[in-house]
Protein backbone atom coordinates (compact mmCIF):
# COMPACT_ATOMS: atom_id res chain seq x y z
CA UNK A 1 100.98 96.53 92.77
CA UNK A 2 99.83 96.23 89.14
CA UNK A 3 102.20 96.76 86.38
CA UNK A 4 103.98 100.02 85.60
CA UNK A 5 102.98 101.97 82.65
CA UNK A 6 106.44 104.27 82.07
CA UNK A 7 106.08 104.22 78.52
CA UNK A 8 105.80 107.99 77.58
CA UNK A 9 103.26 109.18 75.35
CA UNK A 10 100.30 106.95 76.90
CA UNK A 11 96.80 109.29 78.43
CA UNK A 12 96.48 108.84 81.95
CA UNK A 13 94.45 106.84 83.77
CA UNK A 14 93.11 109.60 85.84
CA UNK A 15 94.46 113.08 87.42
CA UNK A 16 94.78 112.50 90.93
CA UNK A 17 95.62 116.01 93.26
CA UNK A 18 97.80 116.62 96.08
CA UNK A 19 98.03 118.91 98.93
CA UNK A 20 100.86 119.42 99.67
CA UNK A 21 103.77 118.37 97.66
CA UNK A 22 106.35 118.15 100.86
CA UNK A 23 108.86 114.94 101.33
CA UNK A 24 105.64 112.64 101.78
CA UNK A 25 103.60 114.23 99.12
CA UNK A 26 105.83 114.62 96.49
CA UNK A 27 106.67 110.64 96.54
CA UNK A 28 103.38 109.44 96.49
CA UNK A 29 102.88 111.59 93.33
CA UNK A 30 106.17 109.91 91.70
CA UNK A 31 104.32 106.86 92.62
CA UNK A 32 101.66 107.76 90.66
CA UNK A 33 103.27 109.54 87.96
CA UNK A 34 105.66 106.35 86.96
CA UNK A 35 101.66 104.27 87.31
CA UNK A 36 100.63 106.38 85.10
CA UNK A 37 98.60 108.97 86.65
CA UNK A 38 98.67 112.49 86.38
CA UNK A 39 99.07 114.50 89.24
CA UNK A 40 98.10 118.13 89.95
CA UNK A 41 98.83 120.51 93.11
CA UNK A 42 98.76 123.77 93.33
CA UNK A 43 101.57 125.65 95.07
CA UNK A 44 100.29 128.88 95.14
CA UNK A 45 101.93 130.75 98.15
CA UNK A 46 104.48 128.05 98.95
CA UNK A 47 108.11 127.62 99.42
CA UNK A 48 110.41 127.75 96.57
CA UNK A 49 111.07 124.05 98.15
CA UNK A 50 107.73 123.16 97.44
CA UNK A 51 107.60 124.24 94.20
CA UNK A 52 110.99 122.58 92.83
CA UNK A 53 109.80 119.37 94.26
CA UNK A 54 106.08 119.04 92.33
CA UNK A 55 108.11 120.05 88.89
CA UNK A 56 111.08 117.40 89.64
CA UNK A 57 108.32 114.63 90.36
CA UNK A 58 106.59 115.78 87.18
CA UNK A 59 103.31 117.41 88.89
CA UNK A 60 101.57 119.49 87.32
CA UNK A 61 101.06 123.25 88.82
CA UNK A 62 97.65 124.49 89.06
CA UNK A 63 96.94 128.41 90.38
CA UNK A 64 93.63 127.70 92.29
CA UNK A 65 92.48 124.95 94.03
CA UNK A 66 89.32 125.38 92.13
CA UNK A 67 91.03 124.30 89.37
CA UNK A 68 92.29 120.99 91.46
CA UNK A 69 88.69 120.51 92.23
CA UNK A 70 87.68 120.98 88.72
CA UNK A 71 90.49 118.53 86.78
CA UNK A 72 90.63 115.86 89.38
CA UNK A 73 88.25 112.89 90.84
CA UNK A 74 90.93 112.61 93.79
CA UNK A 75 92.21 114.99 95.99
CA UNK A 76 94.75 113.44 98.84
CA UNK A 77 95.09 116.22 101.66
CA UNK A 78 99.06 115.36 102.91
CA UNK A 79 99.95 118.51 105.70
CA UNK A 80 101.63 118.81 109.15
CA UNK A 81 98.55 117.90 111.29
CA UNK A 82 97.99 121.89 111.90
CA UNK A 83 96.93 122.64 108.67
CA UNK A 84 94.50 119.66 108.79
CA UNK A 85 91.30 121.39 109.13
CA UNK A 86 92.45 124.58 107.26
CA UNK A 87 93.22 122.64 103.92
CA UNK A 88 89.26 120.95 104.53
CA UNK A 89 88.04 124.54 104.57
CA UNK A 90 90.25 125.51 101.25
CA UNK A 91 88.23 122.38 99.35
CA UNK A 92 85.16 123.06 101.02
CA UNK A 93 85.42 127.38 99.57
CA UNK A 94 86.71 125.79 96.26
CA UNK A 95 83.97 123.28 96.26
CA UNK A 96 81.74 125.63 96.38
CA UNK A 97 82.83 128.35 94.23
CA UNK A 98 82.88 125.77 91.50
CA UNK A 99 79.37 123.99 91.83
CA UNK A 100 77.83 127.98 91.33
CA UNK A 101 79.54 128.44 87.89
CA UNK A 102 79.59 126.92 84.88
CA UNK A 103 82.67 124.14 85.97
CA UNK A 104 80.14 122.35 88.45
CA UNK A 105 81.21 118.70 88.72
CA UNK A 106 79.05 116.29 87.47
CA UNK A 107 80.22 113.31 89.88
CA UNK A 108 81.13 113.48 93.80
CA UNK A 109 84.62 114.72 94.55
CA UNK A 110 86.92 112.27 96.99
CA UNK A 111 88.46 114.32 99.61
CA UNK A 112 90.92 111.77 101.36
CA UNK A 113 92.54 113.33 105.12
CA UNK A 114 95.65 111.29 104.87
CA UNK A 115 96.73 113.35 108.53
CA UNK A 116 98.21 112.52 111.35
CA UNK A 117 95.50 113.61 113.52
CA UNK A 118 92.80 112.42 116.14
CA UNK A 119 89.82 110.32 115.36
CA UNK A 120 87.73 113.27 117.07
CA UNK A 121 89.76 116.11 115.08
CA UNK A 122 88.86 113.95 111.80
CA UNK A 123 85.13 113.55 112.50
CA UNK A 124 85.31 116.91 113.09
CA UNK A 125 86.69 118.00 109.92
CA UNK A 126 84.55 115.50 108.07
CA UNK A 127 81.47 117.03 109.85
CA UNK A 128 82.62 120.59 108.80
CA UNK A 129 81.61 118.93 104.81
CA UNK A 130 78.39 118.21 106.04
CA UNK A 131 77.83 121.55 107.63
CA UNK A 132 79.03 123.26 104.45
CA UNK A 133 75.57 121.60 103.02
CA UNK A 134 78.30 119.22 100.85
CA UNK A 135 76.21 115.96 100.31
CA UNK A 136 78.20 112.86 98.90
CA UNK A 137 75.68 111.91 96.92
CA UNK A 138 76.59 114.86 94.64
CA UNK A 139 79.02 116.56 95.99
CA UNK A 140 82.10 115.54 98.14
CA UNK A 141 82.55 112.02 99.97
CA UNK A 142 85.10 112.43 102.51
CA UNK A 143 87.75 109.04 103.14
CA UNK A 144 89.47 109.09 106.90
CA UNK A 145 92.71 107.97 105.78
CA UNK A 146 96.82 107.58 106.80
CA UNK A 147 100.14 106.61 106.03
CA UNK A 148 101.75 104.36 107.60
CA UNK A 149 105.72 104.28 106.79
CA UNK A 150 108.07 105.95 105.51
CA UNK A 151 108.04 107.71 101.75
CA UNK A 152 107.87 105.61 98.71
CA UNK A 153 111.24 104.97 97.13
CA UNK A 154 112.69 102.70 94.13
CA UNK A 155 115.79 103.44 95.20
CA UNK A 156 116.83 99.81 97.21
CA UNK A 157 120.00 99.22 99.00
CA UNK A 158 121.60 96.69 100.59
CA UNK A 159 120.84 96.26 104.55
CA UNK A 160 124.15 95.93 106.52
CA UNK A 161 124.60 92.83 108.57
CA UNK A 162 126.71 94.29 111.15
CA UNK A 163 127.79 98.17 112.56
CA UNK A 164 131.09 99.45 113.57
CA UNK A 165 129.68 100.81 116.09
CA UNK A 166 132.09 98.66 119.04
CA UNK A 167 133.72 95.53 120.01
CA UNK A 168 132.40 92.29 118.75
CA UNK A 169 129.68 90.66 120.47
CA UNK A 170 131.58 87.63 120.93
CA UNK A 171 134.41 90.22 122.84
CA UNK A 172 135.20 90.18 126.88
CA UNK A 173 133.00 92.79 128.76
CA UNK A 174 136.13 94.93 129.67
CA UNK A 175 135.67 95.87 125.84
CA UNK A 176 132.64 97.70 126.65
CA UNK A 177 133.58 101.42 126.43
CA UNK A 178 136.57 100.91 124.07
CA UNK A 179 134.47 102.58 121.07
CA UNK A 180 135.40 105.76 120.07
CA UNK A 181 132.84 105.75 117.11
CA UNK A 182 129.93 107.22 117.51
CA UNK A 183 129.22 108.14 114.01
CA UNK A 184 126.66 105.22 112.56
CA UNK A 185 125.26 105.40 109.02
CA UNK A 186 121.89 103.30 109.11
CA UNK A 187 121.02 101.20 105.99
CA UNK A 188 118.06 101.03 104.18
CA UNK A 189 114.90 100.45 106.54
CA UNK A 190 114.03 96.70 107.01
CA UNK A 191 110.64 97.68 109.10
CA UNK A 192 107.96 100.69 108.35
CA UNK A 193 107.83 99.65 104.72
CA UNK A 194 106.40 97.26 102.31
CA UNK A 195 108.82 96.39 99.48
CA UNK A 196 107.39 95.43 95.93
CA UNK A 197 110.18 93.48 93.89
CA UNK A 198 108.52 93.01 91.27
CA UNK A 199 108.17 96.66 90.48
CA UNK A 200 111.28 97.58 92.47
CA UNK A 201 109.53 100.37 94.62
CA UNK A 202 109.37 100.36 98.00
CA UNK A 203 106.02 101.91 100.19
CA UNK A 204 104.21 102.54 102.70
CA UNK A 205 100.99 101.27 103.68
CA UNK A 206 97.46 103.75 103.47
CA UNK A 207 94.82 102.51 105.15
CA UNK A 208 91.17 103.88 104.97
CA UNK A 209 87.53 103.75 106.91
CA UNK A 210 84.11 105.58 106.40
CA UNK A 211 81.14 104.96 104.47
CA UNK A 212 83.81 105.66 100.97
CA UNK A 213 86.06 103.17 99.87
CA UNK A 214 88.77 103.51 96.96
CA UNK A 215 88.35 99.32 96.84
CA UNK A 216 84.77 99.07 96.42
CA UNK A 217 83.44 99.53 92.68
CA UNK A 218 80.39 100.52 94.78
CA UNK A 219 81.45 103.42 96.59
CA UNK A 220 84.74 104.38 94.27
CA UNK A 221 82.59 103.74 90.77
CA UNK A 222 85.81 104.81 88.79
CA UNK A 223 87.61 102.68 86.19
CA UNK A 224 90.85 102.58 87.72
CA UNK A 225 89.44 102.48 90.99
CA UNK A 226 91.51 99.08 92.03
CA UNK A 227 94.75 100.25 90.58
CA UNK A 228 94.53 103.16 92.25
CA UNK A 229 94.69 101.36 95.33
CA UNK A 230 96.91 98.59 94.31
CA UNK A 231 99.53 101.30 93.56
CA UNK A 232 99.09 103.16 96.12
CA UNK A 233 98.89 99.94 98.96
CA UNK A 234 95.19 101.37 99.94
CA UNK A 235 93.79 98.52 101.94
CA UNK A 236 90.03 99.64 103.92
CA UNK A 237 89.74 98.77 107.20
CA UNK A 238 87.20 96.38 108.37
CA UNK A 239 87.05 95.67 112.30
CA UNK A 240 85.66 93.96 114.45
CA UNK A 241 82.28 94.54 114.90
CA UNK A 242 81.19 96.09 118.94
CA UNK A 243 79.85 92.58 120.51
CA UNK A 244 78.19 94.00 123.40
CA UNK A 245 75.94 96.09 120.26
CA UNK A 246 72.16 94.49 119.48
CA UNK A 247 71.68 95.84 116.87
CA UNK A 248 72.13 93.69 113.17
CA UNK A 249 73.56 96.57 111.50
CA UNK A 250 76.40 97.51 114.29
CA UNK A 251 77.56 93.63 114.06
CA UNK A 252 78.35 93.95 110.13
CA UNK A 253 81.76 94.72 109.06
CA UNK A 254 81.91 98.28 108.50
CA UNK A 255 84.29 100.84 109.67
CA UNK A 256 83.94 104.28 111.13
CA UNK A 257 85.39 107.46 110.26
CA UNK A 258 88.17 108.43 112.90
CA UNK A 259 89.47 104.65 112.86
CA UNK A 260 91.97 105.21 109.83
CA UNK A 261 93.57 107.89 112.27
CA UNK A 262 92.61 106.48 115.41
CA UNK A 263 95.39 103.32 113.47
CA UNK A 264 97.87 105.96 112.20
CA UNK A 265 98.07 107.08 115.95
CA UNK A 266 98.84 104.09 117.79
CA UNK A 267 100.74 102.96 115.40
CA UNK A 268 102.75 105.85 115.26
CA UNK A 269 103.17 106.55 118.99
CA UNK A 270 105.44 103.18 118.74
CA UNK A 271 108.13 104.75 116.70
CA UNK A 272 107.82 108.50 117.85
CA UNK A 273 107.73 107.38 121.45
CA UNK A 274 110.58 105.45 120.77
CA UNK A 275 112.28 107.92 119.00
CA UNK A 276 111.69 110.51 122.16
CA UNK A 277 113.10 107.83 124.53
CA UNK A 278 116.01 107.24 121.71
CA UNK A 279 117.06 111.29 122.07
CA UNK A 280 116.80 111.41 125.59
CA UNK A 281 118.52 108.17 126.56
CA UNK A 282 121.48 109.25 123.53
CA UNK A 283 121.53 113.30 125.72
CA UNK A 284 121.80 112.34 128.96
CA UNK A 285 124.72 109.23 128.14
CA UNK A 286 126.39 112.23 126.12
CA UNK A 287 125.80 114.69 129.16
CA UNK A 288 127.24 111.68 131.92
CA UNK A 289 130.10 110.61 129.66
CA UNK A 290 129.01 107.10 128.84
CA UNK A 291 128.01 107.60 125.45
CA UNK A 292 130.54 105.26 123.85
CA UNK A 293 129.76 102.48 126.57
CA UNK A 294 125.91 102.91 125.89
CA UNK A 295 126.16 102.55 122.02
CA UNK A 296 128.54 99.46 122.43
CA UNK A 297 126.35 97.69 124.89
CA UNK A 298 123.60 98.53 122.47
CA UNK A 299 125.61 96.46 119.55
CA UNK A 300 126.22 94.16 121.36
CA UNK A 301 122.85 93.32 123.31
CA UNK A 302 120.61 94.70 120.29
CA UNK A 303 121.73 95.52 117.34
CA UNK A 304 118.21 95.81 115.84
CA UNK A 305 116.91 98.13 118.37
CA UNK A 306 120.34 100.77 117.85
CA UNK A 307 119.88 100.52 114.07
CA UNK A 308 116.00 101.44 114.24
CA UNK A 309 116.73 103.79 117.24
CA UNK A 310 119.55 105.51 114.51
CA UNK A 311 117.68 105.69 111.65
CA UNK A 312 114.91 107.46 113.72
CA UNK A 313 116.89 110.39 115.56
CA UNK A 314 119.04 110.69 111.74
CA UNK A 315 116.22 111.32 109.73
CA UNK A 316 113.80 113.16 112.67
CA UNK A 317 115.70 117.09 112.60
CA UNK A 318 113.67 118.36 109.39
CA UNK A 319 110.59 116.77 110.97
CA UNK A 320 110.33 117.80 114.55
CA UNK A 321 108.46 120.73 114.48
CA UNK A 322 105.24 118.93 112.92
CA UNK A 323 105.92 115.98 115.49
CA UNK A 324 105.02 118.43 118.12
CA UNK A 325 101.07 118.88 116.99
CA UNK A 326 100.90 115.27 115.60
CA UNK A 327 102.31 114.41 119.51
CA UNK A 328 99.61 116.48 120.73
CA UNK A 329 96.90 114.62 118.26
CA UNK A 330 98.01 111.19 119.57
CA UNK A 331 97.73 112.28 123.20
CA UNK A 332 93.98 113.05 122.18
CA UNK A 333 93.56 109.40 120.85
CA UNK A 334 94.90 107.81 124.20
CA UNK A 335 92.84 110.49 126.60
CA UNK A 336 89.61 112.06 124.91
CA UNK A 337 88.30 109.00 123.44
CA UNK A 338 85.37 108.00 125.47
CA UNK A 339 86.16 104.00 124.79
CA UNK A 340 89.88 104.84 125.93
CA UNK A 341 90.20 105.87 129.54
CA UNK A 342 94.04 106.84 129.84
CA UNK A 343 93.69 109.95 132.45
CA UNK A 344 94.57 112.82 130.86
CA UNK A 345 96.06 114.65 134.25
CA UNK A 346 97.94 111.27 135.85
CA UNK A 347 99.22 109.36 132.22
CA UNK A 348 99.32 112.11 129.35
CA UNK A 349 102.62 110.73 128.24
CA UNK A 350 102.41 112.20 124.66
CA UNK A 351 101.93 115.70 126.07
CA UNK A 352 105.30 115.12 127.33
CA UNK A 353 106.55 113.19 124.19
CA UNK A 354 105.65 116.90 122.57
CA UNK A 355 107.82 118.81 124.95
CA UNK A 356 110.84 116.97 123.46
CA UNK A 357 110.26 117.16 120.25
CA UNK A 358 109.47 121.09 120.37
CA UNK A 359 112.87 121.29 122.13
CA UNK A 360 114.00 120.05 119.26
CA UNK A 361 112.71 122.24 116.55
CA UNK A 362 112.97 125.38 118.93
CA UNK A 363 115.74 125.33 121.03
CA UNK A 364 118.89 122.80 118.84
CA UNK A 365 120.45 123.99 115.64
CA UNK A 366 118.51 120.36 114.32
CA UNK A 367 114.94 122.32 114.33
CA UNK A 368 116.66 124.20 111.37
CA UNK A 369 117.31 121.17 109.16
CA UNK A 370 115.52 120.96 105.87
CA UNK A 371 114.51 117.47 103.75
CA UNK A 372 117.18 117.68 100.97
CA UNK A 373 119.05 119.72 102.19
CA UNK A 374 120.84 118.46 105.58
CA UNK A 375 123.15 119.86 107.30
CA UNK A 376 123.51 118.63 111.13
CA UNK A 377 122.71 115.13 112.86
CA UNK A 378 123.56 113.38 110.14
CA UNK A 379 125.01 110.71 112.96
CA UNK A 380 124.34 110.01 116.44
CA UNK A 381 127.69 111.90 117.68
CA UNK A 382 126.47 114.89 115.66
CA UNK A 383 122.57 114.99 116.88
CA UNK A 384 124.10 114.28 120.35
CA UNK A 385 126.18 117.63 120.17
CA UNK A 386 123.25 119.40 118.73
CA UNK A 387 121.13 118.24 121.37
CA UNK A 388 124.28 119.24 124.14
CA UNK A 389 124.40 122.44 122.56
CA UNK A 390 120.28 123.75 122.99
CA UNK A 391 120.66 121.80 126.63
CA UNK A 392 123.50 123.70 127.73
CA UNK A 393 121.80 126.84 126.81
CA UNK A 394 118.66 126.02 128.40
CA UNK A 395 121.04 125.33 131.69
CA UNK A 396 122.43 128.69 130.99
CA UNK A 397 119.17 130.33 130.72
CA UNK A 398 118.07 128.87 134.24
CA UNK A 399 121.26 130.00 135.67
CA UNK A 400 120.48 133.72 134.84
CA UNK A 401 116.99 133.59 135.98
CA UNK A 402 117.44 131.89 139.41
CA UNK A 403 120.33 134.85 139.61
CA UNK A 404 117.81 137.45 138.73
CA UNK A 405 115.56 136.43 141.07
CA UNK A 406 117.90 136.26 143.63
CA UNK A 407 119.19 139.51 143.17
CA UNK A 408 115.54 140.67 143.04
CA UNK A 409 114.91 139.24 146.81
CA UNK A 410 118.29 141.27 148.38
CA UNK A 411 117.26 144.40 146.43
CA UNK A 412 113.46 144.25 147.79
CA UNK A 413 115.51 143.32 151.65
CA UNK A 414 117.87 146.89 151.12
CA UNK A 415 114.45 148.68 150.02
CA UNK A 416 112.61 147.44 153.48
């Protein structure tokens, strides 16, 4: 990352806008902000949440996102992966309500999809520029982006060697279920982020593919165009070319839009599949009584993998509910995807993946937690009594049907 430029007073290097200024969002913008950038959004119809969280970062608040279009080169689209498309069609009406009055760009705007979403629900959304009659020559190039990590953060802390979590590994087996403590507080991430000493932040990585690059002076002919990336860890993708292709121009190095997502996707399924497995593994030892035992033998076998599996179901409650569709995107990467083959019907395992996380956000007190503002499953003994809680009700809910229905049988046998 290139040097910081805190020192108040100086013009930015460029105004760079963001949709939407959530948990995500609003870091990247300090990012750029303390880079010096300036950063516009407009929150127009949001949360109170929203809006106290683009003034703390110092963003400033624009009333139309004409007015993003008009004051900014950049605009980085950050949304749960069901507003996707619907933010592409906001630029797109801006876009053109601005090029028929008198604040028609003069340059080509860079709409950047940083979403968790499907290569095939990104080419579509890039394709809905095209049929707007947008051309990048003149108008807006489109950049098939993600993030991969965890929000940007300066804040460091030091990573724990050990839990208390049990016995000592170096203790006899009949040790195994003598922890009572369930209650683990994860340190700072080692994995998921890239750590910059020299500037002291910590961040996650964004890459890109399409025609548009933020790294070429060619196709990104701005000034600032490598610090921009450098600060933001933008690295383009360039694969590996199809070999069974005959053609000269399919060998070169150039990437595709969809393979930015088509990355963020299996990439992702790693940690959020994990994370599923972590909540239902953590439920049922809860449900069975072995909950102690599991997190002990987990300590003591691998320490790593109940330290990552902590600081995923900890930090997950706020997020669950856009899991669900970004779940759902995924599943479309492993089983739409012509070059793929997973069988949608027989190994759809994110479809599934889905189910628990919507159990989450609908069904456990947890699906009411907000970022900043926490409340329950702080720890693993707290998100296992949440999830104990919506399971017990879901038990009780069965009970009362498979009653109803059994009373419905004997009243239709006294009718007869």
């Amino acid at each position: 990352m290139s040097g910081n430029t805190e020192t108040k007073g100086q013009q930015p290097r460029a105004k760079i806008g963001i949709i939407s200024m959530g948990d995500m969002g609003s870091a990247l913008a300090s990012l750029l902000i303390v880079n010096g950038y300036a950063v516009a959004t407009n929150c127009t119809g949001r949360s109170q949440d929203t809006i106290d969280r683009a003034t703390t970062v110092g963003a400033e608040l624009l009333s139309t996102d004409e007015a993003l279009i008009t004051q900014c080169d950049v605009i980085l689209s950050i949304v749960p992966p069901a507003q996707a498309a619907a933010t592409a069609e906001r630029i797109i009406t801006a876009f053109r309500n601005v090029s028929s009055g008198p604040d028609a760009r003069s340059t080509p705007l860079y709409f950047a999809d940083m979403n968790a979403i499907a290569p095939s629900t990104v080419r579509s959304i890039a394709a809905s520029f095209t049929a707007a009659g947008l051309d990048p020559d003149r108008d807006v190039r489109f950049v098939d982006s993600c993030i991969l990590g965890g929000p940007p953060s300066r804040k460091q802390q030091p990573v724990a060697s050990s839990t208390n979590l049990g016995p000592s590994t170096t203790g006899p087996v009949t040790q195994i279920a003598s922890s009572s403590s369930t209650s683990f507080k994860p340190a700072f991430p080692r994995e998921d982020i890239l750590h910059d000493p020299s500037t002291g932040w910590s961040c996650p990585l964004l890459p890109t593919s399409g025609p548009w690059s933020f790294t070429d002076p060619s196709t990104f002919p701005y000034p600032y165009g490598q610090h921009f990336a450098q600060v933001l860890h933008i690295e383009h993708m360039l694969p590996d070319p199809d070999p069974n292709s005959p053609s000269t121009a399919e060998k070169k190095q150039t990437s595709e839009i969809g393979q930015a997502s088509a990355l963020k996707n299996v990439y992702a399924a790693l940690a959020k599949g994990f994370a599923a497995l972590s909540l239902l593994s953590l439920s049922t030892a809860s449900s069975l009584r072995i909950l102690p035992s599991f997190l002990s033998s987990l300590e003591r076998m691998a320490p790593s993998r109940l330290q990552t599996m902590t600081r995923y179901v900890t930090t997950l409650p706020p997020k669950a509910y856009r899991w669900v569709r970004e779940m759902e995107e995924i599943s479309k990467t492993f089983t739409d995807e012509e070059e793929v083959g997973w069988d949608k019907e027989k190994e759809d395992v994110f479809r599934m993946v889905a189910g628990v996380f919507k159990f989450v956000a609908d069904e456990t007190v947890l699906g009411e937690e907000k970022v900043g503002k926490r409340k329950r499953g702080l720890d693993l003994e707290d998100v296992c009594e949440a999830l104990g809680e919506g399971l017990e009700e879901r038990r009780k809910r069965r009970k009362r049907r498979k009653d109803g229905e059994g009373e419905g049988e004997e009243g239709k046998g006294v009718e007869k």
